[in-house]
Protein backbone atom coordinates (compact mmCIF):
# COMPACT_ATOMS: atom_id res chain seq x y z
CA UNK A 1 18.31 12.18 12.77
CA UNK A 2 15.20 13.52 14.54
CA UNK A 3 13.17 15.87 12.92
CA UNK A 4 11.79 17.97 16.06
CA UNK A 5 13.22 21.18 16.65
CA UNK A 6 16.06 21.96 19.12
CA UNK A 7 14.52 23.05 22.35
CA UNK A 8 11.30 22.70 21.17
CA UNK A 9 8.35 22.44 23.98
CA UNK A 10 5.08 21.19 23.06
CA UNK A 11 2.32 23.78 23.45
CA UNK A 12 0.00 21.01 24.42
CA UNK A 13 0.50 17.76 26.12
CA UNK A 14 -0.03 14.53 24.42
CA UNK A 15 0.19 10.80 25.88
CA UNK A 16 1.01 7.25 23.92
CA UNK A 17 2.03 3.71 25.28
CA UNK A 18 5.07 2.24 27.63
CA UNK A 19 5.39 -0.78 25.22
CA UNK A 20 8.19 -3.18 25.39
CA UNK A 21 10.80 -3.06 22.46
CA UNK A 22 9.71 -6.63 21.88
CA UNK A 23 5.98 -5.94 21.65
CA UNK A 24 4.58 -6.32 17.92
CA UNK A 25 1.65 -4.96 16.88
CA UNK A 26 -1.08 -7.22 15.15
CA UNK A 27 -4.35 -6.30 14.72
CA UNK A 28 -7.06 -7.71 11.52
CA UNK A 29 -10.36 -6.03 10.70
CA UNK A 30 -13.06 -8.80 9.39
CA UNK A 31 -16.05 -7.26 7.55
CA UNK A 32 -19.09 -8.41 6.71
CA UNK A 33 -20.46 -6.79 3.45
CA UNK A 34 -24.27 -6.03 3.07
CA UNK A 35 -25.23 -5.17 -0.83
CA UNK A 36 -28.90 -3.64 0.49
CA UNK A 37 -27.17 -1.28 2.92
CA UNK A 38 -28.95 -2.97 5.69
CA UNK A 39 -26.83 -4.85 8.65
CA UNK A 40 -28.05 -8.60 10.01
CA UNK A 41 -26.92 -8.07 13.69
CA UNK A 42 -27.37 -12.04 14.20
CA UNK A 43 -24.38 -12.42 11.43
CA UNK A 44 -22.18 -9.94 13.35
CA UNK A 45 -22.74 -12.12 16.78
CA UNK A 46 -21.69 -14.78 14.58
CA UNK A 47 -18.85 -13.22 13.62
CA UNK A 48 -18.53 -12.53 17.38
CA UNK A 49 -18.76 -16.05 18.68
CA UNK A 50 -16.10 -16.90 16.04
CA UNK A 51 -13.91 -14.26 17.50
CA UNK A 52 -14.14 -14.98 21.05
CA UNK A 53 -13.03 -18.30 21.02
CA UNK A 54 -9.93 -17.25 19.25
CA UNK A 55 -6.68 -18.49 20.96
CA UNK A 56 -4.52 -15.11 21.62
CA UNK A 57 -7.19 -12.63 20.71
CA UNK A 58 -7.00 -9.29 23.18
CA UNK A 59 -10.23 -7.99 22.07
CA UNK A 60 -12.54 -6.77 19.32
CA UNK A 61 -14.38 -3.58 18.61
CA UNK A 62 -16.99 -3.07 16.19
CA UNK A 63 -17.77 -0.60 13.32
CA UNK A 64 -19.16 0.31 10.26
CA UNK A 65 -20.10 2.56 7.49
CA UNK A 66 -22.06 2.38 4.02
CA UNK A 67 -19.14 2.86 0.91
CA UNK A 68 -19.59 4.22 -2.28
CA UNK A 69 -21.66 1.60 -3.69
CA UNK A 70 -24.39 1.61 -1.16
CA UNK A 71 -22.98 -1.31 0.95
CA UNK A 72 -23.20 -2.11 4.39
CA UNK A 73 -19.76 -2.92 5.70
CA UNK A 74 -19.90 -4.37 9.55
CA UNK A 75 -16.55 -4.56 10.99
CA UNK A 76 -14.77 -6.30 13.97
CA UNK A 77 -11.30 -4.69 14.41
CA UNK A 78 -9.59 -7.66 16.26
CA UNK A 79 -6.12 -7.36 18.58
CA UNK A 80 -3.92 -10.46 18.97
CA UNK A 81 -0.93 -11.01 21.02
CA UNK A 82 0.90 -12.99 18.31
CA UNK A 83 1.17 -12.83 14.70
CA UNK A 84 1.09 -16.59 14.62
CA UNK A 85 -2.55 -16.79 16.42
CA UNK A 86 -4.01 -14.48 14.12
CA UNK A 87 -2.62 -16.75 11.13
CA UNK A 88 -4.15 -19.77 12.67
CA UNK A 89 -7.52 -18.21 13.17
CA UNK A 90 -7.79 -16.27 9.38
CA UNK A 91 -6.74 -20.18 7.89
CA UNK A 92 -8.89 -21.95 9.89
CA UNK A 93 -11.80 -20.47 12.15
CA UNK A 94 -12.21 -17.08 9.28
CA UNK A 95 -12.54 -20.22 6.53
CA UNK A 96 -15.57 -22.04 7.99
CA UNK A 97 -17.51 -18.95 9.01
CA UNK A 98 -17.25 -17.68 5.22
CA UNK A 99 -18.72 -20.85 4.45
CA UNK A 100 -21.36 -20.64 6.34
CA UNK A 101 -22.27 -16.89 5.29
CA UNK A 102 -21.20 -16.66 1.53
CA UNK A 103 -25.23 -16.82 0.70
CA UNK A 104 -25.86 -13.94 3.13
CA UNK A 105 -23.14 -11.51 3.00
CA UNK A 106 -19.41 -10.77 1.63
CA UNK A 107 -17.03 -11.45 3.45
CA UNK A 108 -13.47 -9.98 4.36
CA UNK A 109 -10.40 -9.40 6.27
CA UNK A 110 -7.49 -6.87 6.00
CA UNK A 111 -4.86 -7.95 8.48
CA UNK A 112 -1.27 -6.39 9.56
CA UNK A 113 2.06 -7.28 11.85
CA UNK A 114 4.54 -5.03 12.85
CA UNK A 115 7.52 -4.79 15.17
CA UNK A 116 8.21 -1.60 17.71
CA UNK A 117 10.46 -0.04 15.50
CA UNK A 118 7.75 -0.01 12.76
CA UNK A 119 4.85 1.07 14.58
CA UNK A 120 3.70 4.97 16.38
CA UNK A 121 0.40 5.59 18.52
CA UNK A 122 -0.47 9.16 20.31
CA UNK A 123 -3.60 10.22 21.98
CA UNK A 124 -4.97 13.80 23.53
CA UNK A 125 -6.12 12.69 26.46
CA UNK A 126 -4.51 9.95 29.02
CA UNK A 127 -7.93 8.29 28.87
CA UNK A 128 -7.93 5.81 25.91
CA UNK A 129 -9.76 2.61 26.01
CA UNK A 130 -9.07 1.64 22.41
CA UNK A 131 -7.13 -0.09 20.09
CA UNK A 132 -3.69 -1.37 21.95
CA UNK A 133 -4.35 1.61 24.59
CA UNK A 134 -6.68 -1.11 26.51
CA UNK A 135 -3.43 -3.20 27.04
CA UNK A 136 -0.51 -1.23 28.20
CA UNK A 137 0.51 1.60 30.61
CA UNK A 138 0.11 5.33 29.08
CA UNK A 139 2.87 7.87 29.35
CA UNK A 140 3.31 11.25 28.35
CA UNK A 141 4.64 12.02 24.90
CA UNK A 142 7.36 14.88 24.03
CA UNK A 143 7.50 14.31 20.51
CA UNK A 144 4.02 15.58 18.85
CA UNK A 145 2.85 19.10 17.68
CA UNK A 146 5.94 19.62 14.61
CA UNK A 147 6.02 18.41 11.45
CA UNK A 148 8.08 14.78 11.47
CA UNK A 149 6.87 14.28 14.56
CA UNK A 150 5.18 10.67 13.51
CA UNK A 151 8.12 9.81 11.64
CA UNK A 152 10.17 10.68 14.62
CA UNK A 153 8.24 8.13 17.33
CA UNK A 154 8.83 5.04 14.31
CA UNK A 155 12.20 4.46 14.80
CA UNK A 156 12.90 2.43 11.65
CA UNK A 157 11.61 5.60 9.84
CA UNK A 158 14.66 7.98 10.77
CA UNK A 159 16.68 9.46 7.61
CA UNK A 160 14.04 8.37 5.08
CA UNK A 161 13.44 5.28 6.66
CA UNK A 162 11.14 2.51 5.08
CA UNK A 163 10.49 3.79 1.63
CA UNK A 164 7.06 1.84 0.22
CA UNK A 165 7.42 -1.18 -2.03
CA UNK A 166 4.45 -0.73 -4.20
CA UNK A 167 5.50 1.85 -7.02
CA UNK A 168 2.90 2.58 -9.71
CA UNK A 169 -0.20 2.92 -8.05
CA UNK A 170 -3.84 1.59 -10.71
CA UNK A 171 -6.66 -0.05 -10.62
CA UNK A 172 -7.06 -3.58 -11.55
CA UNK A 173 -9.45 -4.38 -14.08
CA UNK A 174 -12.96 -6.09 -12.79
CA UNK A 175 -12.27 -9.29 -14.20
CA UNK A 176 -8.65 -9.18 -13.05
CA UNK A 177 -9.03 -8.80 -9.69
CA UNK A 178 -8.14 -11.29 -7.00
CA UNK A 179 -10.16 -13.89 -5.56
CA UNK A 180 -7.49 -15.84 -3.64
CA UNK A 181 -5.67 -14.12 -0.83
CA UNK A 182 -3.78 -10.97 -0.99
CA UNK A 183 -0.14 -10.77 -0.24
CA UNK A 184 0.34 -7.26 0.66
CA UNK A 185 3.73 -4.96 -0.96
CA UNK A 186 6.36 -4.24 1.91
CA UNK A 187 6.00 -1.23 4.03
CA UNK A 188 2.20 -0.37 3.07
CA UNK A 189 1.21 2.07 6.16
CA UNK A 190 -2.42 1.61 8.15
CA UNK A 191 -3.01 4.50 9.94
CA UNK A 192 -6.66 4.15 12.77
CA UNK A 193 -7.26 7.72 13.29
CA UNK A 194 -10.65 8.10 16.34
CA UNK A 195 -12.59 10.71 17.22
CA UNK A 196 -14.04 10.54 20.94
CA UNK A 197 -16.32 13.44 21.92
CA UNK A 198 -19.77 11.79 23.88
CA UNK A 199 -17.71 11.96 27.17
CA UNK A 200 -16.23 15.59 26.40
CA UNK A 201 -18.19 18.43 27.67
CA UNK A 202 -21.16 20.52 25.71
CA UNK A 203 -18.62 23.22 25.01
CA UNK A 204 -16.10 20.58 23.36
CA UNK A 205 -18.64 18.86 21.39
CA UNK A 206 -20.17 21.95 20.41
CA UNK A 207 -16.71 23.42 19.29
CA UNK A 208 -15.83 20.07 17.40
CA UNK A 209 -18.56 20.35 15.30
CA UNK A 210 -18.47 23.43 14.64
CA UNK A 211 -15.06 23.68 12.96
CA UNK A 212 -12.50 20.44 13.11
CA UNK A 213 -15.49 17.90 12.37
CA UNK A 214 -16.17 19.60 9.15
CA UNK A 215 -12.57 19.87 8.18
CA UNK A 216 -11.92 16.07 9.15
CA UNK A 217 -14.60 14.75 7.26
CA UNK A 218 -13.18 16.76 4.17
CA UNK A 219 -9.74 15.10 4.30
CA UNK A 220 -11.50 11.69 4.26
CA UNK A 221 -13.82 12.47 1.66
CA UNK A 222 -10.58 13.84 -0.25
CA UNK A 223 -8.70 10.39 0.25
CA UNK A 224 -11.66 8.77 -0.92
CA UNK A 225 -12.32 10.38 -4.55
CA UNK A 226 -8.77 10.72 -5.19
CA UNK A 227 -6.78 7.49 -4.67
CA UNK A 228 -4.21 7.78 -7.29
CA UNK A 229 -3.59 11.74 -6.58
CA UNK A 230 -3.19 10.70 -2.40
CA UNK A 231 -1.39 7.17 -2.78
CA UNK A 232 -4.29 6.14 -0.58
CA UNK A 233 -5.41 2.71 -1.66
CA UNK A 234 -8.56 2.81 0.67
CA UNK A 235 -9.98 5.33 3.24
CA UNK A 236 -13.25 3.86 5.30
CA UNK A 237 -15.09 7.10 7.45
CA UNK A 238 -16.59 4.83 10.47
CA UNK A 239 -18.97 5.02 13.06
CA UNK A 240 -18.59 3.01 16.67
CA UNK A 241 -20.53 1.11 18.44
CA UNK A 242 -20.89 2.08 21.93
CA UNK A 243 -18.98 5.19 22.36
CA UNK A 244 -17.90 6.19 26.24
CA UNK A 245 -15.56 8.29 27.54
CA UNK A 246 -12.27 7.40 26.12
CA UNK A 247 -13.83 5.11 23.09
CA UNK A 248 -14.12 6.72 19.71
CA UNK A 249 -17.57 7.48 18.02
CA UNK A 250 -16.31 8.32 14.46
CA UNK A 251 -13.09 6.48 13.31
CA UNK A 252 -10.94 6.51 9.58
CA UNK A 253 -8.87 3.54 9.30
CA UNK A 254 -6.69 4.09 6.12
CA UNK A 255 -4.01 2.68 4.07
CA UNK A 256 -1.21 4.38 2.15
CA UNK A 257 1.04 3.56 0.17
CA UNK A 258 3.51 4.27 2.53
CA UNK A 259 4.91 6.41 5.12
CA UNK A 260 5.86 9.16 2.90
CA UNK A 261 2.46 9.07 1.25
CA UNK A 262 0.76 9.68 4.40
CA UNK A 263 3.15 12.37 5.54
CA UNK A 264 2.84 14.02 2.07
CA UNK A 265 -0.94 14.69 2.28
CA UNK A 266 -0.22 15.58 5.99
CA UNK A 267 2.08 17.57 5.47
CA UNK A 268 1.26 19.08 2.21
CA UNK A 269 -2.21 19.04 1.27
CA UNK A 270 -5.06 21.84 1.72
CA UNK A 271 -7.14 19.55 3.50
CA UNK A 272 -4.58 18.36 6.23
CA UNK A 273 -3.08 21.32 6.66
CA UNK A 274 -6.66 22.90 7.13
CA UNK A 275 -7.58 19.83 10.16
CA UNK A 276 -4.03 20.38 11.28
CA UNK A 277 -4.48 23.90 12.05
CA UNK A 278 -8.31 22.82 13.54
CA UNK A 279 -6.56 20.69 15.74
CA UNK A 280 -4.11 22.75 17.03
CA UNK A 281 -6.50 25.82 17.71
CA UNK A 282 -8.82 23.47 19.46
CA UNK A 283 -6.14 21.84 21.39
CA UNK A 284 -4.68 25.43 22.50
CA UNK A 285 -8.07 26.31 23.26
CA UNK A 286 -8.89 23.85 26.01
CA UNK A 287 -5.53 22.95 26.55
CA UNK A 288 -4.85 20.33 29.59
CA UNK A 289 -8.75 20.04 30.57
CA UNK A 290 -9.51 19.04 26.97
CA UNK A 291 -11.77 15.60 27.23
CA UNK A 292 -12.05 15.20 23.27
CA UNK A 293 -9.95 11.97 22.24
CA UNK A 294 -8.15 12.45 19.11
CA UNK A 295 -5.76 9.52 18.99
CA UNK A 296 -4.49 7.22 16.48
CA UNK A 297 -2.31 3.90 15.48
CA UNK A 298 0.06 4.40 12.61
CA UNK A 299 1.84 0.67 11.46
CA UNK A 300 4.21 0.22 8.55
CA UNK A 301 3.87 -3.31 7.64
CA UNK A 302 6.75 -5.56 6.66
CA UNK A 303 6.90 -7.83 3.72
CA UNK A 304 5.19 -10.45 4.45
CA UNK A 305 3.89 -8.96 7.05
CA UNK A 306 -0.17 -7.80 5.53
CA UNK A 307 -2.68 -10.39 3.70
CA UNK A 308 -6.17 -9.32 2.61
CA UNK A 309 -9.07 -11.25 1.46
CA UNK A 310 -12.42 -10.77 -0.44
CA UNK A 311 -15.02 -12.85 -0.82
CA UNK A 312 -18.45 -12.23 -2.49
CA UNK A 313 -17.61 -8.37 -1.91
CA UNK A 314 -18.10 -5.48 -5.03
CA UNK A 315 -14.61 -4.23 -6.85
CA UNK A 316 -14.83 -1.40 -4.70
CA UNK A 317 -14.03 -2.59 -1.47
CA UNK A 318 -10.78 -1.89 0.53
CA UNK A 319 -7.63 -3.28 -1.26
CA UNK A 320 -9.62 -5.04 -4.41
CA UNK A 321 -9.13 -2.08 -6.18
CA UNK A 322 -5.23 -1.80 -6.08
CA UNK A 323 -3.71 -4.97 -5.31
CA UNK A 324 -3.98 -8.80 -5.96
């Protein structure tokens, strides 16, 4: 049962992806960890050169952010065409670089599959050149601007859909925590959330910054200092390298404990509710010539499905915390 409204018309046009039903989506992000705070750019083309030679690899983008311990995290957010490819490449290829860089940097990798029905993206503008938006044909979308409208575009997710394996959400002890691979719990939810505005014109960046930057960066900072309130395991605030018109220059790539944790502080919290009304007004306000890209990837993973690994990286980071 759908969740939108009967006769409802979208005040605002939106656009996402004419994917086949077949189509899974698999994307990893590999970090490299830097205690000072300060990035080595020749480890990152390292990285790269490991990357590109990757059988089944669509592409890579790279971010990055300093957490709440000080550290550097550089990040290559890699798309595959196969499951099975990434595998290969995280066992083999992702094995001898950490070898070679365990001295200079941590090192990990949070990586996801997920089939059609588990899976939602949506962008403002028809000019996305992100994520799995740089692969396939955009459409316009009818289902956006009502609450359970996400829910609505994952199929699998109708009636309550794909409840969250992981129940009890607390930190591991430091001395507990895993140093082997990371099987993740069935149905944890990744959401990539970007923010796009060097393209957008003075009066849209000026606007952005002005009042649904502010309230954005709240939310994150929310997810961030309360993990066991939100059911957010980890929130990481990014910022892109070369941003262009339809690229993002600020990103959040989060992960929840599941669906309904996601859709609970979206739908329920002050600091949602307060970007959620941002966006709308700004949306409304500049209406079909808006250039800003706000546009995102939502993925409920399967069991089986998610694997994360850290090496040489503080308790803080990413999944550490929760999981092993």
């Amino acid at each position: 049962m759908k969740n939108r409204p009967v006769n409802f018309k979208p005040p605002y046009p939106a656009w996402e992806l004419d994917l086949p039903s077949n189509h899974w989506y698999v994307q990893c992000q590999v970090g490299l960890q830097f205690a000072s705070g300060q990035r080595d750019d020749s480890l990152f083309r390292l990285l790269a050169r490991f990357l590109s030679s990757a059988k089944g690899l669509l592409h890579f983008e790279r971010a990055g952010h300093i957490d709440v311990q000080g550290a550097y995290n550089d990040i290559a957010i890699a798309y595959w065409d196969n499951d099975e490819s990434m595998g290969k490449w995280l066992r083999e290829e992702a094995t001898e670089l950490r070898e070679i860089i365990q001295s200079k940097s941590g090192f990990w990798y949070e990586a996801l599959a997920a089939p059609r029905s588990h899976f939602e993206v949506s962008s403002s503008t028809p000019v996305a050149d992100w994520g799995i938006f740089r692969h396939f044909d955009i459409c316009e979308q009818h289902e956006h601007a009502y609450w359970g409208a996400m829910r609505d575009r994952i199929s699998a997710a109708e009636n309550d859909g794909l409840p969250g394996q992981l129940q009890a959400l607390r930190a591991i002890l430091v001395g507990k925590q895993s140093d082997t691979e990371i099987s993740l719990p069935g149905n944890l939810c990744m959401i990539r959330t970007v923010q796009g505005y060097s393209a957008a014109s003075s009066a849209e960046r000026h606007a952005y910054r002005e009042s649904l930057c502010s309230e954005y960066e709240q939310g994150v900072h929310y997810l961030q200092s309360n993990p066991i309130e939100s059911r957010c395991l980890s929130a990481r605030l990014l910022n892109d390298e070369h941003p262009a018109l339809g690229r993002p220059d600020t990103e959040t790539i989060a992960w929840f404990a599941s669906l309904a944790d996601l859709e609970n502080w979206v739908h329920h919290h002050p600091t949602h509710k307060a970007i959620y009304a941002a966006a709308q007004c700004y949306a409304s306000r500049f209406a079909s010539g808006m250039q800003l890209l706000l546009s995102h990837e939502v993925a409920v993973v399967p069991h089986g499905k998610g694997r994360a690994f850290y090496q040489g990286c503080h308790p803080d980071t990413g999944l550490k915390r929760f999981l092993k």
